[in-house]
Protein backbone atom coordinates (compact mmCIF):
# COMPACT_ATOMS: atom_id res chain seq x y z
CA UNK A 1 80.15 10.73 -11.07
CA UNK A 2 80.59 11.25 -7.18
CA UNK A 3 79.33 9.27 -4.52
CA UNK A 4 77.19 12.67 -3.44
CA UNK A 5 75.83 12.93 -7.21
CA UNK A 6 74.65 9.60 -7.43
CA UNK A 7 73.12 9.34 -3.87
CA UNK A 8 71.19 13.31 -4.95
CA UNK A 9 70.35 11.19 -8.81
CA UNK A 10 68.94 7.90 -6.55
CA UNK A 11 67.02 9.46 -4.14
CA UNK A 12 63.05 8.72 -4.52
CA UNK A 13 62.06 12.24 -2.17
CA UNK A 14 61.66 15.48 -3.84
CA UNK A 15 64.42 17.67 -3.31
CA UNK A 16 64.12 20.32 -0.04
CA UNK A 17 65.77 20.72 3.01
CA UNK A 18 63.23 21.55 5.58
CA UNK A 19 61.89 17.73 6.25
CA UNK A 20 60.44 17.18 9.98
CA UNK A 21 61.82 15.86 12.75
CA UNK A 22 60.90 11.95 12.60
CA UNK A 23 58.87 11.28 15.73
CA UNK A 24 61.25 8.68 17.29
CA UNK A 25 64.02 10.76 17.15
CA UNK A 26 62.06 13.56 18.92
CA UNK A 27 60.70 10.74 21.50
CA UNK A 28 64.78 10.38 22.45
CA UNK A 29 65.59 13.60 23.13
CA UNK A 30 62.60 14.43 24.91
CA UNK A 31 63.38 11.25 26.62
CA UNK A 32 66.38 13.13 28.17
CA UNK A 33 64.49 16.15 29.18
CA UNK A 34 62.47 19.11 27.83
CA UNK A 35 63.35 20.76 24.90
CA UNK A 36 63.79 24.64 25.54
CA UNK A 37 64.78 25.92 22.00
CA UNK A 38 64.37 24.87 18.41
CA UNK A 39 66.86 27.81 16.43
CA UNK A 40 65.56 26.69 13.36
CA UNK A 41 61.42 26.11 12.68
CA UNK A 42 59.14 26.29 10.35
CA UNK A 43 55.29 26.33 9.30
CA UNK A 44 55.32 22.47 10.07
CA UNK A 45 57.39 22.19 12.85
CA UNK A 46 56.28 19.11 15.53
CA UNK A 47 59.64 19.83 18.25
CA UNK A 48 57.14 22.19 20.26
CA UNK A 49 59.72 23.30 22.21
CA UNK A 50 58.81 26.08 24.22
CA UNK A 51 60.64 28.76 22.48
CA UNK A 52 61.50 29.03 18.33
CA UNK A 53 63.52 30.80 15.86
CA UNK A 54 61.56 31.42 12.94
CA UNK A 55 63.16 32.62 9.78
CA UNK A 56 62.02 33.89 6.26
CA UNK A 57 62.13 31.53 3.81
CA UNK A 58 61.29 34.34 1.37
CA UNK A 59 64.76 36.23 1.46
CA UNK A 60 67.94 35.04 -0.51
CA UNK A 61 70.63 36.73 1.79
CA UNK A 62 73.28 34.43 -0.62
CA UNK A 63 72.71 36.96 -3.18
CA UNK A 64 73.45 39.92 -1.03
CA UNK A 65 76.86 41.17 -0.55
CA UNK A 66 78.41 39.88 3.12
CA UNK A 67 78.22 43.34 4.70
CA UNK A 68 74.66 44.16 3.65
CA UNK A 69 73.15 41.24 4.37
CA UNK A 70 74.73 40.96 8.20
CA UNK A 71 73.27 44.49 8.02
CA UNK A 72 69.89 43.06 7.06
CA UNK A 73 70.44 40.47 9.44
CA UNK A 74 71.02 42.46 12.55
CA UNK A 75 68.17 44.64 11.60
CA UNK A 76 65.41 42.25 11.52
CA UNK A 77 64.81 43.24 7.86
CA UNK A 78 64.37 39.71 6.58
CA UNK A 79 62.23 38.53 9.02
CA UNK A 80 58.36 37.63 8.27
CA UNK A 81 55.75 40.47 9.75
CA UNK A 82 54.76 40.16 13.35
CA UNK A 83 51.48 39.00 12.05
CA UNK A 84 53.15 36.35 10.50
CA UNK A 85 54.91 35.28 13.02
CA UNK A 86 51.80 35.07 15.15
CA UNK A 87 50.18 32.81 12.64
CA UNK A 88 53.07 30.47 12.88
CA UNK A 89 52.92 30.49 16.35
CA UNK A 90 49.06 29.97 16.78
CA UNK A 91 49.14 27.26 14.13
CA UNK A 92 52.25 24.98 16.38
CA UNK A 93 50.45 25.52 19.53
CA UNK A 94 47.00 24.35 18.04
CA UNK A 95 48.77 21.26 16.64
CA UNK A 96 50.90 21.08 20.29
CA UNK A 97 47.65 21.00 22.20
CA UNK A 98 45.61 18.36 19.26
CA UNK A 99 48.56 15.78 20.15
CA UNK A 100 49.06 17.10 24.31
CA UNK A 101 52.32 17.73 23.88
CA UNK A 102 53.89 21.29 25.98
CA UNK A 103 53.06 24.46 23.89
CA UNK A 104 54.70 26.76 22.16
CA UNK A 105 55.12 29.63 24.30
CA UNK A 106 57.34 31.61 21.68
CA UNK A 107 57.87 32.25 18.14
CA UNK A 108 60.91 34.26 18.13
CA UNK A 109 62.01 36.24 15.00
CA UNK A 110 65.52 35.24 14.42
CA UNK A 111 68.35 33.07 13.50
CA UNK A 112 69.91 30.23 14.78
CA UNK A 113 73.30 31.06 13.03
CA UNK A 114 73.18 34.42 14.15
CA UNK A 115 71.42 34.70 17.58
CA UNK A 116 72.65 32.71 20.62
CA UNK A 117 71.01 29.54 22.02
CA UNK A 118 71.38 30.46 25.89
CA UNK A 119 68.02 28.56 27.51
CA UNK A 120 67.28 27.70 31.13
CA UNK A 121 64.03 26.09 29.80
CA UNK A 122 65.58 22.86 28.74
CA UNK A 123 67.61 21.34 25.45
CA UNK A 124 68.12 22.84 22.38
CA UNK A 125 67.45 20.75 19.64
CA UNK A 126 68.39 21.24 16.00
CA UNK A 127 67.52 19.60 12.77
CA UNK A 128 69.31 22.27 10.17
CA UNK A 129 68.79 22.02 6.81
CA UNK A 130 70.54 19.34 4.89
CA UNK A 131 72.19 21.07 2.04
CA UNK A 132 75.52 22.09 0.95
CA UNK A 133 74.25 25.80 0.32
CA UNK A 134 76.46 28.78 0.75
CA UNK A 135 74.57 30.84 4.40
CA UNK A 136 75.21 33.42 6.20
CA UNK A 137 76.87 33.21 9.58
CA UNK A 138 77.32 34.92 12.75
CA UNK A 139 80.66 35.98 11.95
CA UNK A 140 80.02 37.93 8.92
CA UNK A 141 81.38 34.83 6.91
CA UNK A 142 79.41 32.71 4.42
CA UNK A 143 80.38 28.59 5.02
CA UNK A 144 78.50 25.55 3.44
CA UNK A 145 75.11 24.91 5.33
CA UNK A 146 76.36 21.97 7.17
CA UNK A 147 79.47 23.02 8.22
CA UNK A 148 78.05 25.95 9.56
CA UNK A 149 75.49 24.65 11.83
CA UNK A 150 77.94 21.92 12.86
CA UNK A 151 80.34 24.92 13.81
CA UNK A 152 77.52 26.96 15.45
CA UNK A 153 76.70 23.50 17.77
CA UNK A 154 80.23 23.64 18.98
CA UNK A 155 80.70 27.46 19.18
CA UNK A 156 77.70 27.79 21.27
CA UNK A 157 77.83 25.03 23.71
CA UNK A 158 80.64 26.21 26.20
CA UNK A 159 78.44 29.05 27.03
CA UNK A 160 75.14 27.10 26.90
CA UNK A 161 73.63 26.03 30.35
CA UNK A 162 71.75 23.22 29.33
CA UNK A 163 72.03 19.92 26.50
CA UNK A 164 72.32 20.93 22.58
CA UNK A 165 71.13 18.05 20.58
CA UNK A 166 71.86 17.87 16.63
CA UNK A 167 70.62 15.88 14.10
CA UNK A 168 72.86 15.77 11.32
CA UNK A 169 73.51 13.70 8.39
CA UNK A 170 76.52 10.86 9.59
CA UNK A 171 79.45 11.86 7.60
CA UNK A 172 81.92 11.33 9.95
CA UNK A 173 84.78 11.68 7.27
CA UNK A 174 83.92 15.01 6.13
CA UNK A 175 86.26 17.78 7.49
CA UNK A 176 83.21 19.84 8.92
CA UNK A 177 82.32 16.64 11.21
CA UNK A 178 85.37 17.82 13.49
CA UNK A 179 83.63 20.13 15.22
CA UNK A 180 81.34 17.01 16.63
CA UNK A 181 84.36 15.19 17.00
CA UNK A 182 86.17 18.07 19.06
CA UNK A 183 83.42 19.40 20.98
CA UNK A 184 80.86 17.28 20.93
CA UNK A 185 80.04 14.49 24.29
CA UNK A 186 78.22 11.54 22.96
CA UNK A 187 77.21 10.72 19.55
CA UNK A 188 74.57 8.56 18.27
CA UNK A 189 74.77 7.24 14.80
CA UNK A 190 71.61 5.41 14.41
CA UNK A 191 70.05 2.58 13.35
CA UNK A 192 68.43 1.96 10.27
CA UNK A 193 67.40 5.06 7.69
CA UNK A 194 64.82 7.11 9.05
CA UNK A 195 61.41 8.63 6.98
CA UNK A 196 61.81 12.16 8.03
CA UNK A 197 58.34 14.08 7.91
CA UNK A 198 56.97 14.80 5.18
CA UNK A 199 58.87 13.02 2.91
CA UNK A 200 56.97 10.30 0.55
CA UNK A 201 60.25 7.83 1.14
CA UNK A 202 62.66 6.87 3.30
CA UNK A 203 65.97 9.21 3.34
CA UNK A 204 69.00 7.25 1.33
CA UNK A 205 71.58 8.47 3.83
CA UNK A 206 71.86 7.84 7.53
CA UNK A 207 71.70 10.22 10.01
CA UNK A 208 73.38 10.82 13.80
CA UNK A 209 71.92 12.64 16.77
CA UNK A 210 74.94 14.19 18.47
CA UNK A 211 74.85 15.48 22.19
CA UNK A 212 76.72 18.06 23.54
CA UNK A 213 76.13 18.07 27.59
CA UNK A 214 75.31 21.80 29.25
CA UNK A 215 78.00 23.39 31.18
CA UNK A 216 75.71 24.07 33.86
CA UNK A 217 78.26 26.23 36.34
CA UNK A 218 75.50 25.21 39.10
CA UNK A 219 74.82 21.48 38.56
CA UNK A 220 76.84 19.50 40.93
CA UNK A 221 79.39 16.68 39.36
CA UNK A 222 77.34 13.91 40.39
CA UNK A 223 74.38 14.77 39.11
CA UNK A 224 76.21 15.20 35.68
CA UNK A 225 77.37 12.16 35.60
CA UNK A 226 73.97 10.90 36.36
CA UNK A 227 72.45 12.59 33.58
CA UNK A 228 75.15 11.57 31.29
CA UNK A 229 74.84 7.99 32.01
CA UNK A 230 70.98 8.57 31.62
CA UNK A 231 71.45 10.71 28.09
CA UNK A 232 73.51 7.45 26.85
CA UNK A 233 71.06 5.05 27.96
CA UNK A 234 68.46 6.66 25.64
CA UNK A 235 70.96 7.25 22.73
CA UNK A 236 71.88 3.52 23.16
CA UNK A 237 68.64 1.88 22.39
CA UNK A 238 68.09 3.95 19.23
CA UNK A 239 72.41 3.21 17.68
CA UNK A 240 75.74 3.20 18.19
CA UNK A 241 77.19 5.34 20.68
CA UNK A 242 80.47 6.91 20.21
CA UNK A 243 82.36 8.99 22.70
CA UNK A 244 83.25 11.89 20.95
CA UNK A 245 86.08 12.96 23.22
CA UNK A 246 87.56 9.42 23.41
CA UNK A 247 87.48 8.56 19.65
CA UNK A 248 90.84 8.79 18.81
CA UNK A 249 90.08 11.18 15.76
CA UNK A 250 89.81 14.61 17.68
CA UNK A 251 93.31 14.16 19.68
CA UNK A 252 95.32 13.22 15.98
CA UNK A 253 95.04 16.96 15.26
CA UNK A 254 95.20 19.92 16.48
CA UNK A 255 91.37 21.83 17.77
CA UNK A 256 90.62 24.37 16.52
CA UNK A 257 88.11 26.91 17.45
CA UNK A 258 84.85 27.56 16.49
């Protein structure tokens, strides 16, 4: 039996894959500035940030045909009712305002894999779904859901003004951790297994927070600098910081692109 079979057999927590956000993980990145976008929320969502995707859980696009469900996809069909969506919404910002955190100004309809992350509002911050599930991506093509989100991270932050943080599962041997490797700045493995929300048990894997720094074409150099040194600082008191571009691993191979 594999490693990834008996880790699935041990674990204690029911299987799912939309845990929360632990709250010290959240109190890093918001430690590092506001956090503009979340591209991938739900019912129980505590990011807050300021906008959200919010996709039906209720639609199995991995039983559609490629073509029909990008189709569905670009057509909004899969999405919850506007109604819906306004319930999600009211029911984050009530939470938001019980623990005075910044409110949720908007519950988008959408999909992280699909739609873009551009924000001037602050970070994006992911925590995808854990799984190893065939999805649906923005190219029409269907990729494990790890890889993909890993893939989205580093196809979307050349064009992405401000941070992308990504909380992913540290596998930092698996072929679709190259696209943190290649594109990613800093990345945090940290310490210790986290409880994420929700969850009756601790998790029995570890996880990284990976940062990929905004290419900002009107932030000066210095001030980059400044914030990267200030974005490590906060990643270093939580684990182990790696420079992603200085590894070693990325530069043995050739990059590809996202």
């Amino acid at each position: 039996m594999g490693g990834r079979r008996r880790a699935e057999k041990a674990s204690k927590n029911v299987a799912r894959t939309d845990w929360g956000t632990p709250l010290p993980v959240l109190e890093c990145v918001r430690e590092c500035g506001p956090i503009g976008l979340d591209p991938c929320t739900n019912e129980s969502s505590v990011v807050y940030a300021k906008a959200a995707y919010f996709k039906s859980p209720d639609v199995d696009t991995d039983r559609l045909d490629t073509e029909h469900a990008r189709k569905r996809a670009l057509g909004r069909a899969q999405w919850k009712s506007a109604e819906d969506v306004l319930a999600v919404r009211g029911a984050l910002v009530q939470r938001a305002q019980t623990e005075s955190l910044q409110v949720v100004e908007q519950v988008i309809p959408g999909d992280g894999l699909l739609d873009p992350w551009h924000t001037d509002r602050g970070s994006t911050y992911v925590n995808h779904p854990f799984s190893a599930e065939m999805v649906e991506c923005w190219d029409g093509k269907k990729r494990r859901t790890n890889e993909a989100w890993a893939r989205r991270a580093a196809q979307q932050a050349p064009s992405c003004p401000n941070d992308i943080f990504v909380l992913t599962p540290a596998n930092p041997c698996s072929l679709w951790w190259k696209w943190y490797w290649d594109y990613a700045s800093l990345i945090c493995f940290w310490d210790g297994r986290l409880q994420f929300l929700g969850a009756e048990f601790t998790a029995d894997f570890e996880v990284a927070l990976v940062w990929f720094q905004g290419d900002d074409p009107l932030a000066e150099a210095g001030w980059r600098l400044v914030h990267a040194s200030h974005v490590g600082a906060a990643l270093a008191k939580r684990g182990r910081v790696v420079n992603a571009r200085t590894a070693g691993y990325a530069g043995s191979r050739r990059k590809e692109t996202p």
